[in-house]
Protein backbone atom coordinates (compact mmCIF):
# COMPACT_ATOMS: atom_id res chain seq x y z
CA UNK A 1 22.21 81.11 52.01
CA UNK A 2 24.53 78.71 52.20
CA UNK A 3 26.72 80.25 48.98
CA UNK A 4 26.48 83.68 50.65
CA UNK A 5 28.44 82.22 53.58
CA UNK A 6 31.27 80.44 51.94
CA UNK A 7 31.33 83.71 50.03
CA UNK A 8 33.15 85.06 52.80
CA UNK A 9 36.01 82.09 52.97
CA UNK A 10 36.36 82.67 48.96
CA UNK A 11 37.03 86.37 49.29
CA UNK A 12 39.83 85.52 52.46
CA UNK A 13 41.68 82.56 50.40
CA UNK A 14 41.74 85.06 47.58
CA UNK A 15 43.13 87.56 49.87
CA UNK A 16 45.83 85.98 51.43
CA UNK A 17 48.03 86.25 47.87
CA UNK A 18 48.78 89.50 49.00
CA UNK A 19 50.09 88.85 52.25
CA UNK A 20 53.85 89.42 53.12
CA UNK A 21 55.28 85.76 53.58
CA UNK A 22 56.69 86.05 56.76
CA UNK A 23 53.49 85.65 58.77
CA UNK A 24 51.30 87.93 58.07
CA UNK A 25 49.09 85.00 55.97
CA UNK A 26 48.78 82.51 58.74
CA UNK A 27 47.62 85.99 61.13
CA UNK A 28 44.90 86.57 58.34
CA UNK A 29 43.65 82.77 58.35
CA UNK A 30 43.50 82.87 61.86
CA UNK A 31 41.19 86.52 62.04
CA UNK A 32 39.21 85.41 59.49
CA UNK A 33 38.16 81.66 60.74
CA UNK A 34 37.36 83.91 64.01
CA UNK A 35 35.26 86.58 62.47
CA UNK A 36 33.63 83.99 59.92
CA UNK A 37 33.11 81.55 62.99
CA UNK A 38 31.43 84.50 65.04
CA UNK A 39 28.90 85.88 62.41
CA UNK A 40 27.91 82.30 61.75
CA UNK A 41 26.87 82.02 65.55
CA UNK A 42 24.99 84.72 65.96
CA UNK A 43 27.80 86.95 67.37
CA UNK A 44 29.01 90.78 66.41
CA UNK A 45 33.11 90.07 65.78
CA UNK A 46 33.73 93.90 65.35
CA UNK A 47 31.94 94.17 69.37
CA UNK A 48 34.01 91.13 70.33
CA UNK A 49 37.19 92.47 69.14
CA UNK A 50 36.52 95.84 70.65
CA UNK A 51 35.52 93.97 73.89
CA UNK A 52 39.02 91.39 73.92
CA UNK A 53 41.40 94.60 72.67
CA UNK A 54 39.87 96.93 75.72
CA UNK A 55 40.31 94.15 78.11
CA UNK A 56 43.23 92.22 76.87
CA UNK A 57 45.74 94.31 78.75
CA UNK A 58 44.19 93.49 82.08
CA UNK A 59 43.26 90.42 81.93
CA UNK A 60 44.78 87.11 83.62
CA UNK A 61 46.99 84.82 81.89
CA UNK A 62 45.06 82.21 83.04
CA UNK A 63 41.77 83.00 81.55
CA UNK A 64 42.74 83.61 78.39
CA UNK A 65 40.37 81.15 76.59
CA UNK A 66 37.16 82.65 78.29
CA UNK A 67 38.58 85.61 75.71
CA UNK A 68 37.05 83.01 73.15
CA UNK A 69 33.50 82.62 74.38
């Protein structure tokens, strides 16, 4: 079980190679420690992201990091 997970952060390191270097890699670390970090609790990321993209628009600047719960 425990190789199937760190499958995930082998296939990502791999990945990031082929990222433009102006960004884009560092954008890709940070989506993948989220989505890796959210099916290791228990969580849907594709649901979440739908969820924080449909309501990022309205929601308050000062609430930001409930996004992350």
């Amino acid at each position: 079980m425990c190789e199937n997970a760190l499958r995930v952060v082998a296939l990502g390191r791999r990945n990031y190679m082929f990222f433009v270097p102006d960004g884009g890699d560092d954008s890709a670390a940070v989506m993948y420690s989220l989505i890796g970090s959210y099916k290791l609790n228990g969580i849907e990321p594709e649901a979440w992201l739908r969820h924080v993209i449909g309501v990022f628009n309205t929601w308050p600047a000062n609430c930001v990091k409930e996004l992350l719960l």
